[in-house]
N, C-alpha and C. Protein backbone atom coordinates (compact mmCIF):
# COMPACT_ATOMS: atom_id res chain seq x y z
N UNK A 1 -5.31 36.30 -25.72
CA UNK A 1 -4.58 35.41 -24.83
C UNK A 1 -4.54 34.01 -25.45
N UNK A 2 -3.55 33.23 -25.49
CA UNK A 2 -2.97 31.93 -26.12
C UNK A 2 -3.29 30.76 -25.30
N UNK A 3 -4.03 30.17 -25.66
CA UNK A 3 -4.21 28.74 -24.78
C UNK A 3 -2.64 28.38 -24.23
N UNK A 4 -2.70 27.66 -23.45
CA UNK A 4 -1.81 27.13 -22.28
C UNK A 4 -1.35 26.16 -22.64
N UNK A 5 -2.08 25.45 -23.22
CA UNK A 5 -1.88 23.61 -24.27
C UNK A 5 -1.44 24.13 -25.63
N UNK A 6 -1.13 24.69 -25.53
CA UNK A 6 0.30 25.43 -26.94
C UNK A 6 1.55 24.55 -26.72
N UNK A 7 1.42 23.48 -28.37
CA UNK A 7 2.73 22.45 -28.63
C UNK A 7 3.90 22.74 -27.75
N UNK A 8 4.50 24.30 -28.09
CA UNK A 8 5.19 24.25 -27.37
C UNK A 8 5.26 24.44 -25.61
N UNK A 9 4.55 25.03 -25.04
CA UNK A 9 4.48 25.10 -23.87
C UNK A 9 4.02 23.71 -23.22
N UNK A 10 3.32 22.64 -23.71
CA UNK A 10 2.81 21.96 -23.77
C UNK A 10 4.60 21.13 -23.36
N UNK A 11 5.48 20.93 -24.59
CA UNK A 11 6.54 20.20 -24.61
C UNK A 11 7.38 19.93 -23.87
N UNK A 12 7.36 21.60 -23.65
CA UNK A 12 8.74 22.38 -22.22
C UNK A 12 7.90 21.74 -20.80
N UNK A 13 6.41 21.85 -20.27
CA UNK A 13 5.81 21.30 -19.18
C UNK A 13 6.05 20.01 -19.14
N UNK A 14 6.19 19.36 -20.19
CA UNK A 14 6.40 17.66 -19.95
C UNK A 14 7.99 17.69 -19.92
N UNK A 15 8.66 18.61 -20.34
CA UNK A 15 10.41 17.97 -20.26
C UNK A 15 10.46 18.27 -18.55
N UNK A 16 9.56 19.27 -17.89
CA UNK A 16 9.88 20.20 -16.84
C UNK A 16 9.47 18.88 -15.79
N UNK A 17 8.49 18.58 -16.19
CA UNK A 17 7.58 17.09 -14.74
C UNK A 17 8.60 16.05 -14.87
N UNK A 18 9.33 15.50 -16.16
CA UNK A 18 10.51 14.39 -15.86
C UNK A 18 11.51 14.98 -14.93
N UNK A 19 12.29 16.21 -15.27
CA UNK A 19 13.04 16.43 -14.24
C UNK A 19 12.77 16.66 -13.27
N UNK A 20 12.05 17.04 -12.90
CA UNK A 20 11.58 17.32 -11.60
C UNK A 20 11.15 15.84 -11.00
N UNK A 21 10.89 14.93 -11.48
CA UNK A 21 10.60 13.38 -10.84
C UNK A 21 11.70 13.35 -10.92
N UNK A 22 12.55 12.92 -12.17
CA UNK A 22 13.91 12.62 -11.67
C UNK A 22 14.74 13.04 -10.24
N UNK A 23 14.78 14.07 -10.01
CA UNK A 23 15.23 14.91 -9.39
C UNK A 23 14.90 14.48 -7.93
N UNK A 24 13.64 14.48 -7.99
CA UNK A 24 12.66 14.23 -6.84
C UNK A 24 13.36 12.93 -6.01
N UNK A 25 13.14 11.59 -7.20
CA UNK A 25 13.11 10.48 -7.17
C UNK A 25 14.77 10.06 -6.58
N UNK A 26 16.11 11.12 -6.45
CA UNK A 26 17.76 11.15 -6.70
C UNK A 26 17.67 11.28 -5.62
N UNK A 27 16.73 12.64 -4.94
CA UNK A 27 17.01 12.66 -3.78
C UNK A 27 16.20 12.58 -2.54
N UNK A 28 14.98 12.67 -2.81
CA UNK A 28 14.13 11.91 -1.82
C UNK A 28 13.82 10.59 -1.74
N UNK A 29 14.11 9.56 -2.43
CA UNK A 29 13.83 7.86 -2.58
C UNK A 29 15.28 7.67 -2.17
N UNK A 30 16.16 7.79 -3.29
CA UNK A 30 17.41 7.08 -2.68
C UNK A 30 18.12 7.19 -1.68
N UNK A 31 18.82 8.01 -1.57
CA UNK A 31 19.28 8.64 -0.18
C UNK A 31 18.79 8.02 0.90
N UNK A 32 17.68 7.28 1.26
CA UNK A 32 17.05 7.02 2.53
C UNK A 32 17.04 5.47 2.39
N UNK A 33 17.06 4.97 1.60
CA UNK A 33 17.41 3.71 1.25
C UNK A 33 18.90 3.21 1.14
N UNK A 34 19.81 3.53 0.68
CA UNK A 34 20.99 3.67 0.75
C UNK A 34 21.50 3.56 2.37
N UNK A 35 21.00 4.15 3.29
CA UNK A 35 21.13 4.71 4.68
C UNK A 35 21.01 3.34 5.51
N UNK A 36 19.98 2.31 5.26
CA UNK A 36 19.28 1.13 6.15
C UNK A 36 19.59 -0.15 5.14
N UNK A 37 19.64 -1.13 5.66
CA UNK A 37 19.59 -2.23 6.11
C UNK A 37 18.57 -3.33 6.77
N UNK A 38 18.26 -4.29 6.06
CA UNK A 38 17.84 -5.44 6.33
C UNK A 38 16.32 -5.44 6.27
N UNK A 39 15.73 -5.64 7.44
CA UNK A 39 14.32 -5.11 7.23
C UNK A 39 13.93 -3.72 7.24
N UNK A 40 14.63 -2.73 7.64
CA UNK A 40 14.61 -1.17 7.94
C UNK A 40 14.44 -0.98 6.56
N UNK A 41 15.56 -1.32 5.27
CA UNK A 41 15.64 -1.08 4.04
C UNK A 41 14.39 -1.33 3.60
N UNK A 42 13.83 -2.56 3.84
CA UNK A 42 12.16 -3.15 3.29
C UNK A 42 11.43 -2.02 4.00
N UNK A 43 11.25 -1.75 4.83
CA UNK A 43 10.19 -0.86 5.50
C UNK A 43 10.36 0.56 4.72
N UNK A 44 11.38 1.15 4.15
CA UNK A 44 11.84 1.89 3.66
C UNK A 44 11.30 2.31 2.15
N UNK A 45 11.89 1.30 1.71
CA UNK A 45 11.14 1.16 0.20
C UNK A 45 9.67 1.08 0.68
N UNK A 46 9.18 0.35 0.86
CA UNK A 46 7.55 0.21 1.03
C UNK A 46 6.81 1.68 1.32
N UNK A 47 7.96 2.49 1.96
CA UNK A 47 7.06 4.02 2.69
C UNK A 47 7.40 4.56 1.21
N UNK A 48 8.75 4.46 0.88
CA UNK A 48 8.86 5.47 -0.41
C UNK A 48 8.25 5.21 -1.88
N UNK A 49 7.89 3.85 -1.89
CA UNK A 49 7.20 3.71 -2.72
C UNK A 49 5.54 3.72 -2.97
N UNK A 50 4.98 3.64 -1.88
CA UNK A 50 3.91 4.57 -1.29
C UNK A 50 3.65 5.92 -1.68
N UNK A 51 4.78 6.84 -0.97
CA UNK A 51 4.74 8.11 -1.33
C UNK A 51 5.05 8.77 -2.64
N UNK A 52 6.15 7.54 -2.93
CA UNK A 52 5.85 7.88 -5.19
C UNK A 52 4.39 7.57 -5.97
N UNK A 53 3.64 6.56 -5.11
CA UNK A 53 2.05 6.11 -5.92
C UNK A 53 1.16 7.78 -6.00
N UNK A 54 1.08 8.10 -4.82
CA UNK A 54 0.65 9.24 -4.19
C UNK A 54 0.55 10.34 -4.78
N UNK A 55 1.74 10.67 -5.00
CA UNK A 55 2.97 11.61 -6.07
C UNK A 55 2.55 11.55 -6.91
N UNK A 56 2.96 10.29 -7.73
CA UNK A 56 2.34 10.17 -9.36
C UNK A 56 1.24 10.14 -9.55
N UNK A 57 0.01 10.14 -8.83
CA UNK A 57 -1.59 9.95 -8.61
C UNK A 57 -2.09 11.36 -8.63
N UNK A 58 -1.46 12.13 -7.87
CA UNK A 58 -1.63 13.84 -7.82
C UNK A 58 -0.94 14.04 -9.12
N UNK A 59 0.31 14.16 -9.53
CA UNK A 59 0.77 14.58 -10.82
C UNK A 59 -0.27 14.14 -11.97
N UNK A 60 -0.67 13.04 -12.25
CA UNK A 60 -1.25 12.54 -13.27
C UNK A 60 -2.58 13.01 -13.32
N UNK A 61 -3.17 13.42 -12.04
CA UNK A 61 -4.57 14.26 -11.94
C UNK A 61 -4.39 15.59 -12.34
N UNK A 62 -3.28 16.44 -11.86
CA UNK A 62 -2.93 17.99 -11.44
C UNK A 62 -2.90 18.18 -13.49
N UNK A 63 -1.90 17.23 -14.07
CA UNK A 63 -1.64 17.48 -15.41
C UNK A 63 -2.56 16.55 -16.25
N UNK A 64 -3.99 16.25 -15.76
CA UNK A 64 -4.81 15.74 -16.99
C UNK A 64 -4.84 15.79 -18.16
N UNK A 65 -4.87 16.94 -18.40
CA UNK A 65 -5.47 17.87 -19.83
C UNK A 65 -3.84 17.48 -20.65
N UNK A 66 -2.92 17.63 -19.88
CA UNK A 66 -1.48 17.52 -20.84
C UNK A 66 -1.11 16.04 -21.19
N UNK A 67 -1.71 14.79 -20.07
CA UNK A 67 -1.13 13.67 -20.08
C UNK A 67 -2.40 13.50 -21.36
N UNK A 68 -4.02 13.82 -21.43
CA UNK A 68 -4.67 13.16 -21.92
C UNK A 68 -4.76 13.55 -23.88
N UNK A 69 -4.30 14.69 -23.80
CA UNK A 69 -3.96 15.46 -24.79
C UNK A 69 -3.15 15.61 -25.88
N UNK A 70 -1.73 16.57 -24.98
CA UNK A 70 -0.48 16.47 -25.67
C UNK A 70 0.20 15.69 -25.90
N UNK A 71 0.07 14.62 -24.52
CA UNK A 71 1.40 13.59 -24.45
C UNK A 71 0.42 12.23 -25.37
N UNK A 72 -0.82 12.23 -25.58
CA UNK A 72 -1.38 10.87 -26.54
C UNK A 72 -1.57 11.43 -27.70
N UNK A 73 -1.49 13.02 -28.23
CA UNK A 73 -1.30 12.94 -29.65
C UNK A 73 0.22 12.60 -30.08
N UNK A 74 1.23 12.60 -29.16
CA UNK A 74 2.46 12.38 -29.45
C UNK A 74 2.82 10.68 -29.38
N UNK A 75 1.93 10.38 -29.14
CA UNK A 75 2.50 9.21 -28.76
C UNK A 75 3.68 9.02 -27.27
N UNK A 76 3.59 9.57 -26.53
CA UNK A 76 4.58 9.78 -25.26
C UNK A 76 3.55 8.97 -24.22
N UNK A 77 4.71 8.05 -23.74
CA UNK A 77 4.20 7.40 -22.60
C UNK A 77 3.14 8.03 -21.54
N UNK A 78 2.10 7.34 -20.93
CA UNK A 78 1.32 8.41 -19.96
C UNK A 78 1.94 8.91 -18.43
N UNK A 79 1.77 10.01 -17.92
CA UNK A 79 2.29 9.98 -16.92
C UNK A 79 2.34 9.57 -16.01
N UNK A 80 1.45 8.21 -15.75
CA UNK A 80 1.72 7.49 -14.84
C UNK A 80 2.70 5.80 -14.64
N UNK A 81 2.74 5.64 -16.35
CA UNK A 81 3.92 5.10 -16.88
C UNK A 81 5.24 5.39 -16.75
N UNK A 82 5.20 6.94 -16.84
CA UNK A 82 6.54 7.64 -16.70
C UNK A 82 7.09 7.43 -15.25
N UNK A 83 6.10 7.92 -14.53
CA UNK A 83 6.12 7.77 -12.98
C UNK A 83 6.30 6.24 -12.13
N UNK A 84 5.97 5.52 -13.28
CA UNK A 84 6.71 3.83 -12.84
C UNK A 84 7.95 3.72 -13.44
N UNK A 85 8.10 3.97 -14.53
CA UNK A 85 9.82 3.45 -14.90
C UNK A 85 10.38 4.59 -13.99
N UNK A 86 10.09 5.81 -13.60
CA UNK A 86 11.35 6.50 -12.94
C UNK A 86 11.87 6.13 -11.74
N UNK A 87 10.81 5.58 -10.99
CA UNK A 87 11.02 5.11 -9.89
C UNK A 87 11.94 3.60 -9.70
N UNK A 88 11.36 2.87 -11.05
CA UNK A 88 12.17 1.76 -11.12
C UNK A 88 13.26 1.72 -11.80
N UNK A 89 13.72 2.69 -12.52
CA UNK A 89 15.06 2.81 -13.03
C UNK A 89 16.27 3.99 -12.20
N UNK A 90 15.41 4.67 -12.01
CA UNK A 90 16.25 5.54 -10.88
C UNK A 90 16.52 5.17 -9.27
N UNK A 91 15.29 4.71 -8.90
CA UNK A 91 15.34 3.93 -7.37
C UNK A 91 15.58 2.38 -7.49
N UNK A 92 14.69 1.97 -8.07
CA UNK A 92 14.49 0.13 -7.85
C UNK A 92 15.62 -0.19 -7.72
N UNK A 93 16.32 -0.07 -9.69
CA UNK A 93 17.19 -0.95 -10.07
C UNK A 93 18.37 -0.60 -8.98
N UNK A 94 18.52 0.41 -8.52
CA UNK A 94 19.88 0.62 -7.46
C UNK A 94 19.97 -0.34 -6.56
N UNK A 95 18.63 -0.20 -5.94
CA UNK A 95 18.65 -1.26 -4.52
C UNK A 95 17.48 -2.75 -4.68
N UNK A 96 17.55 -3.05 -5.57
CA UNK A 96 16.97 -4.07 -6.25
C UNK A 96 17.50 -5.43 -5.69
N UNK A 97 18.85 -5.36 -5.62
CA UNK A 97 19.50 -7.25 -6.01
C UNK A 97 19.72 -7.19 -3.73
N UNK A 98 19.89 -5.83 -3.15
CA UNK A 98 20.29 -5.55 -1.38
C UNK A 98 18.38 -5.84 -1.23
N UNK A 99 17.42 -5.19 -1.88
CA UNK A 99 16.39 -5.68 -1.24
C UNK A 99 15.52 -6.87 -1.19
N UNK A 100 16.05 -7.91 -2.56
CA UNK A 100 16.01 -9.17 -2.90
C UNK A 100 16.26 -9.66 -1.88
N UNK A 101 17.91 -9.94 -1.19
CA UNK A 101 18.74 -10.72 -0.52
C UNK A 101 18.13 -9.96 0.80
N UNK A 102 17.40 -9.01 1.25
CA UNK A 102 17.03 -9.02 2.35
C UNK A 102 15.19 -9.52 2.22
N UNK A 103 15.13 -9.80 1.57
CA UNK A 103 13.25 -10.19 1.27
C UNK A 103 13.43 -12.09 1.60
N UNK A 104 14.65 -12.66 1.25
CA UNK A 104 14.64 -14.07 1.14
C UNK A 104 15.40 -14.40 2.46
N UNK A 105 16.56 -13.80 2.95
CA UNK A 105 16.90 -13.90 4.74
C UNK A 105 15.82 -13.78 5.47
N UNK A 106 14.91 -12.70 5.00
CA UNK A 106 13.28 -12.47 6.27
C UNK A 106 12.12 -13.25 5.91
N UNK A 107 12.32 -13.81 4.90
CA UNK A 107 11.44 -15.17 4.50
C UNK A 107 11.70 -15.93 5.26
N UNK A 108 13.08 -16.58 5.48
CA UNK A 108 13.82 -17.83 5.97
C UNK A 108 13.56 -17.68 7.52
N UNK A 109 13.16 -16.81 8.22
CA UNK A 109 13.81 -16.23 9.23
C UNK A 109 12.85 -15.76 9.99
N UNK A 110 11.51 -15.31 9.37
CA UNK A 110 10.10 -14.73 9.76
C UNK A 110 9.30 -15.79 10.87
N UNK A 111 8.61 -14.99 11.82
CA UNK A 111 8.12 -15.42 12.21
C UNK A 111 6.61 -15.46 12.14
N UNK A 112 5.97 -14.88 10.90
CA UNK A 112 4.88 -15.41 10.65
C UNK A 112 4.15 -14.45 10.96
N UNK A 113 4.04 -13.46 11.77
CA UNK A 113 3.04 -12.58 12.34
C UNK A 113 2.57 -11.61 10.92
N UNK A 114 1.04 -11.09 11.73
CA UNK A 114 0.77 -10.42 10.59
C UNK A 114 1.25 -9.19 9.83
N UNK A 115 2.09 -8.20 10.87
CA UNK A 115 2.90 -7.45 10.64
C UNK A 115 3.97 -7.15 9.16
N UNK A 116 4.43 -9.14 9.68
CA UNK A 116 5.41 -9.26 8.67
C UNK A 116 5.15 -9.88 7.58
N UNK A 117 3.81 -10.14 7.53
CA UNK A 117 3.30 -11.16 6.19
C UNK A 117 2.85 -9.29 5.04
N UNK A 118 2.00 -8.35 6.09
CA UNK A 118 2.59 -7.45 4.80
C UNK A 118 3.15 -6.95 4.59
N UNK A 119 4.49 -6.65 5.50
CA UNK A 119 5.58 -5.88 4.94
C UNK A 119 6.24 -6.39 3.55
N UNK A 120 6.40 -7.70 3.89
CA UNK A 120 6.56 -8.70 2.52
C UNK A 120 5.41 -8.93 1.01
N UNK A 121 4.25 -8.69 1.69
CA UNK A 121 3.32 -8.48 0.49
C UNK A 121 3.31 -7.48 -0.27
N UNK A 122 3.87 -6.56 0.68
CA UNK A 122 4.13 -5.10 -0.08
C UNK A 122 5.45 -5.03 -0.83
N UNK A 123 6.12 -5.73 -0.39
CA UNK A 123 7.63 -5.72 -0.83
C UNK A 123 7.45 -6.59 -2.25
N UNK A 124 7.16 -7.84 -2.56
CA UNK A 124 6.39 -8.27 -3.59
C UNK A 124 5.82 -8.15 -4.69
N UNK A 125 4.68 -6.91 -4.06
CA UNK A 125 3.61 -6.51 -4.76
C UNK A 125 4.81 -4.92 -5.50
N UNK A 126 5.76 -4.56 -5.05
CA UNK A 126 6.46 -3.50 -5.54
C UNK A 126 7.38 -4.33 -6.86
N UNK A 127 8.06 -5.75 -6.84
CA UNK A 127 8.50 -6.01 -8.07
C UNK A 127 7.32 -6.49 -8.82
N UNK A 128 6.62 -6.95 -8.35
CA UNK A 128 5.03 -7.11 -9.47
C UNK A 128 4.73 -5.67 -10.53
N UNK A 129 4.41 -4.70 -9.66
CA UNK A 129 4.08 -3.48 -10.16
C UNK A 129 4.98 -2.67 -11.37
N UNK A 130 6.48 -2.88 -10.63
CA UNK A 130 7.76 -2.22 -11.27
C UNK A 130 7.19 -3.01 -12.70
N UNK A 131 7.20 -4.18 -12.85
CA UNK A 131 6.93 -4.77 -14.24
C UNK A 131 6.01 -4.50 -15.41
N UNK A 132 5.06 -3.33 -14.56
CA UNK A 132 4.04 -2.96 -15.20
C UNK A 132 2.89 -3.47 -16.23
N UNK A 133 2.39 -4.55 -15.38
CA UNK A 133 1.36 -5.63 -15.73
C UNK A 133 2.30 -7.02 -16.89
N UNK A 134 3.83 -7.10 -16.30
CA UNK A 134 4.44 -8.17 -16.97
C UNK A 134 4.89 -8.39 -15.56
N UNK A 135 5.53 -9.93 -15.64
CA UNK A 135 6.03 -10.20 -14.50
C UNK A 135 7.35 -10.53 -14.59
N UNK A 136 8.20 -9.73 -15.57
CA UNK A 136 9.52 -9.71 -15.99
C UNK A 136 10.24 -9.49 -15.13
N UNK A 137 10.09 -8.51 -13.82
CA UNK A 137 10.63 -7.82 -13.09
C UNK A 137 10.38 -8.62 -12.23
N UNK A 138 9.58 -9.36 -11.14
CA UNK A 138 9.36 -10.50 -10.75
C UNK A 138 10.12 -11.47 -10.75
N UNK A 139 9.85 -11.96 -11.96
CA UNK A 139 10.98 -13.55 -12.21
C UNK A 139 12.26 -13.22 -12.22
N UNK A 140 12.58 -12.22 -13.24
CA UNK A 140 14.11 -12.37 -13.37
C UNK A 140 14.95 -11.70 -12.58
N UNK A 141 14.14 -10.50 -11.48
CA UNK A 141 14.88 -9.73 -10.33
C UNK A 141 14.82 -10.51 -8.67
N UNK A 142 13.41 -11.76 -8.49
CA UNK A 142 13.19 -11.69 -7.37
C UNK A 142 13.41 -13.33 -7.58
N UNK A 143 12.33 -13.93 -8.41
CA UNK A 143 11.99 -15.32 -8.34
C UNK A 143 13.25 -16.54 -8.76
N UNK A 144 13.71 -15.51 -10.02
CA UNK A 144 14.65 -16.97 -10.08
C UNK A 144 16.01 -16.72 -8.86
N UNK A 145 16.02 -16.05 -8.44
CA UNK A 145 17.26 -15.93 -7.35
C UNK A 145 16.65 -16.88 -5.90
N UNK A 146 15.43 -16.21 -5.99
CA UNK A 146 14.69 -16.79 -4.71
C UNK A 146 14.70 -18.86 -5.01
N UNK A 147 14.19 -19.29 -6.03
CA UNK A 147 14.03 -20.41 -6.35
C UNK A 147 15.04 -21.49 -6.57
N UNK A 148 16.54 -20.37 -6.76
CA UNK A 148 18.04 -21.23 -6.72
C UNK A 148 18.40 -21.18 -5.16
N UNK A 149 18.13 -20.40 -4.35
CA UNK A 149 18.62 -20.45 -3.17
C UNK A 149 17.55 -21.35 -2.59
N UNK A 150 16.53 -21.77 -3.12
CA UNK A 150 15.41 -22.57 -1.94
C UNK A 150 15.50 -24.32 -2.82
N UNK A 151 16.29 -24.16 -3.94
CA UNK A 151 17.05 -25.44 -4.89
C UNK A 151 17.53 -25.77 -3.95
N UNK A 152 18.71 -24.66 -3.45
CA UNK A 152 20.12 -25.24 -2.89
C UNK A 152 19.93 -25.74 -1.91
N UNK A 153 19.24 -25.00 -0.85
CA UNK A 153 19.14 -25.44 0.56
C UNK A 153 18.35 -26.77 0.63
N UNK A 154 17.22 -27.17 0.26
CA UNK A 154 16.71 -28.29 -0.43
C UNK A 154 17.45 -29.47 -0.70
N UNK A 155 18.31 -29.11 -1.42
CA UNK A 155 19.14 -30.22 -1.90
C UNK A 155 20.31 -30.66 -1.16
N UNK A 156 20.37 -29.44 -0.54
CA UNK A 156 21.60 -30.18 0.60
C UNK A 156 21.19 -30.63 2.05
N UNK A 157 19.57 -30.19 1.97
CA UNK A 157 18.78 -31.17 3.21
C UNK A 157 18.57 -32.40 3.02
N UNK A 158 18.46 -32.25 1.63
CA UNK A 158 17.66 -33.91 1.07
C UNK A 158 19.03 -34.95 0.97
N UNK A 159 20.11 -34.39 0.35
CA UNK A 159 21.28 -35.46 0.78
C UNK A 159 21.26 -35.92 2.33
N UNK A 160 21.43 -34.93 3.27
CA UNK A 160 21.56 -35.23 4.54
C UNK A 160 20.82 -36.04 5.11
N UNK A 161 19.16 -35.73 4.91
CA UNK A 161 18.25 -36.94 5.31
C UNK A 161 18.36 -38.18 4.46
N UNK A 162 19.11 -38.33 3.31
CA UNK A 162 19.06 -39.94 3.29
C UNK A 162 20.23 -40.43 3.51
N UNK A 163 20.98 -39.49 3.91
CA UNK A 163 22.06 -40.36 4.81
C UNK A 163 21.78 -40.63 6.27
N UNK A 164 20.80 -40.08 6.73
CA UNK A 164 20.52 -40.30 8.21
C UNK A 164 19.46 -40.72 8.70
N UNK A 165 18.33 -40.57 7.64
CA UNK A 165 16.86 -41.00 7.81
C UNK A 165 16.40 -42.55 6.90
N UNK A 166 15.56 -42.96 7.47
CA UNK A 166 14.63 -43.97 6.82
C UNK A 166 13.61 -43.71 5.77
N UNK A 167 13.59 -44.15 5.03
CA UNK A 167 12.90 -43.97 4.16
C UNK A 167 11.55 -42.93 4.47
N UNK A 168 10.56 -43.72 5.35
CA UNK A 168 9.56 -43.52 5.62
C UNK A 168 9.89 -41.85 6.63
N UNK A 169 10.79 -41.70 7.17
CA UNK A 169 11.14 -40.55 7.51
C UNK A 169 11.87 -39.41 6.79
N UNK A 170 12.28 -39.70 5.86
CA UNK A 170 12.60 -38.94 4.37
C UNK A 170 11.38 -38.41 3.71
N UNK A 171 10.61 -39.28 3.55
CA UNK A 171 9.13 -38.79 3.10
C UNK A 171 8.53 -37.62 3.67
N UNK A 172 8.24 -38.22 5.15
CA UNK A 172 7.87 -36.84 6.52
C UNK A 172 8.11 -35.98 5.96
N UNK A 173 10.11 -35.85 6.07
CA UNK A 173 10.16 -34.62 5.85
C UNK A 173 10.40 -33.87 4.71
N UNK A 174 10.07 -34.63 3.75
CA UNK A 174 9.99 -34.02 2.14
C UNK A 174 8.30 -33.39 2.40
N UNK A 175 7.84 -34.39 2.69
CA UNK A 175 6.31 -33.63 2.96
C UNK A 175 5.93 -32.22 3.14
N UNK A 176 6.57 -32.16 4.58
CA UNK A 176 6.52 -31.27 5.45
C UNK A 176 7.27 -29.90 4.74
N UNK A 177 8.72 -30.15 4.32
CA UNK A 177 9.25 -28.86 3.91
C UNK A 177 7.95 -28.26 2.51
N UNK A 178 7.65 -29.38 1.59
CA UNK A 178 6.37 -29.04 0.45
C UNK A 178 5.33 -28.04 1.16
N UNK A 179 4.88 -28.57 2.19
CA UNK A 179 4.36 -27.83 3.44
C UNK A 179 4.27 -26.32 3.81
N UNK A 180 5.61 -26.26 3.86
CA UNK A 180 6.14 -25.09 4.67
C UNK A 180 6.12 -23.95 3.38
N UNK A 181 6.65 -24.80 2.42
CA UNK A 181 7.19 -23.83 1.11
C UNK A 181 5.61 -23.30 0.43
N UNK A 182 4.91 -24.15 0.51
CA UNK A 182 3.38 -23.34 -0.12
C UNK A 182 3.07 -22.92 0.82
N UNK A 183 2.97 -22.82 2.04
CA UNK A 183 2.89 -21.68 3.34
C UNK A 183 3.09 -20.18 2.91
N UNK A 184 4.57 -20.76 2.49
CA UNK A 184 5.85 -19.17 2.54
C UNK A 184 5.21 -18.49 1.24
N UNK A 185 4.56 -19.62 0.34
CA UNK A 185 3.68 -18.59 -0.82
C UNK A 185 2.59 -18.26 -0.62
N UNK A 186 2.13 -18.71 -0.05
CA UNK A 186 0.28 -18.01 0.28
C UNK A 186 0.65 -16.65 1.13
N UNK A 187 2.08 -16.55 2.22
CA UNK A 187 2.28 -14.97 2.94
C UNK A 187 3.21 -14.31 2.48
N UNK A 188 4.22 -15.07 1.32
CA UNK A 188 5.55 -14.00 1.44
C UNK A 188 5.89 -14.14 0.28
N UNK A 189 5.13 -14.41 -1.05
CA UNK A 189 5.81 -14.83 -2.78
C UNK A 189 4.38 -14.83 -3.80
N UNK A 190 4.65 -14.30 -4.79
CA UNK A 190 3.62 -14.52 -5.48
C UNK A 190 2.84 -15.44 -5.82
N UNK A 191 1.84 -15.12 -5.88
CA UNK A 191 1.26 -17.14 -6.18
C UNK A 191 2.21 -17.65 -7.18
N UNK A 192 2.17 -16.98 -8.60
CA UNK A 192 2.97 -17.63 -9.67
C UNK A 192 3.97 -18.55 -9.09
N UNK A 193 4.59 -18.25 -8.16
CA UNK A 193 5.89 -18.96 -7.89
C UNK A 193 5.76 -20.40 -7.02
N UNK A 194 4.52 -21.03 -6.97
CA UNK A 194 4.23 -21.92 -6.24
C UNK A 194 4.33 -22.78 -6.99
N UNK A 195 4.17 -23.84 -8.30
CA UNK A 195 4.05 -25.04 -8.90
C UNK A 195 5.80 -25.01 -9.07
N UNK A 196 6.23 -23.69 -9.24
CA UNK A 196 8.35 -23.59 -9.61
C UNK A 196 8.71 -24.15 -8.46
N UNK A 197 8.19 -23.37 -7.02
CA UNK A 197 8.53 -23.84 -5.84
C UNK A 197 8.60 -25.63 -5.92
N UNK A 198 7.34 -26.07 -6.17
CA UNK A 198 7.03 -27.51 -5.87
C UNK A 198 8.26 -28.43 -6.96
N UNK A 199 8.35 -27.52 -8.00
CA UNK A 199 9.74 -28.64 -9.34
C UNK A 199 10.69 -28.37 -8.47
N UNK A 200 11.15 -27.36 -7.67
CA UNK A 200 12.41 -26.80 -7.07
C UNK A 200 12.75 -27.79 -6.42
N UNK A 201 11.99 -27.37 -5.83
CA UNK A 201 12.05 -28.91 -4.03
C UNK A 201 12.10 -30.43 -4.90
């Protein structure tokens, strides 16, 4: 009888676990995301990306011997690498720029409870992760969008108050928004994004 970890059987089991994530990932992640809207969409991703950690945590245990083995004498990504880009190239990037623009309306808009400080930490902590210990995915999918829209609004407050305010009341409320905005990062933004926040404003 032939060991089981035979190159080739070995090869065909790893082409067999991508499609099958793929597959997985086409029609159980997207589809249900696609469907919702606004915060539903955030609550959404957060369950399905949950249930992909899960997924890929059992897969990467179930196929030890192949991830620790076959796939590192080949040099092939590990399977729990695999199991992050699929999710972020097959799911993320789809609904990436709809769950951005709904992460920064429920920023603006939140009322603070604890509920919603982690739905957002989780939402967060999912472009953190997608980046896979870089924060590429972070800055250039979440932060710099987030940091031009909190420019803009900023800047068209700050005209308004010195056309209508006193000096000493311009200050207040330059203060105060500084205030609010390292608030919104200690519950709803990565730390990183707090000293950008403070040049923004």
């Amino acid at each position: 009888m032939q060991p089981i970890t035979r190159a080739s059987n070995s090869r065909s089991l790893a082409a067999s676990l991508a499609a099958v994530r793929r597959k997985n990932a086409l029609k159980f992640r997207i589809a249900p995301l696609r469907e919702k809207h606004d915060e539903f969409k955030l609550r959404e991703l957060v369950k399905r990306w949950a249930i992909h950690k899960v997924m890929v945590r059992w897969l990467s245990r179930f196929f030890f011997y192949l991830d620790r083995y076959f796939i590192a004498r080949r040099s092939f990504p590990p399977l729990n690498d695999v199991g992050l880009t699929s999710f972020r190239d097959l799911v993320f990037q789809e609904v990436n720029a709809r769950v951005r623009d709904a992460v920064i309306v429920f920023v603006y808009r939140s009322t603070k409870n604890v509920e919603e400080s982690r739905l957002m930490e989780n939402v967060i902590d999912i472009f953190v992760k997608i980046g896979m210990g870089q924060m590429d995915q972070y800055e250039g999918d979440f932060e710099a969008v987030m940091l031009e829209d909190t420019g803009s609004y900023y800047n068209q407050k700050a005209s308004n108050w010195i056309l209508e305010d006193s000096c000493s009341d311009y200050m207040l409320k330059a203060e105060e928004c500084l205030k609010r905005e390292r608030d919104r990062v200690s519950h709803y933004r990565h730390s990183s994004s707090e000293q950008k926040l403070v040049e923004v404003g």
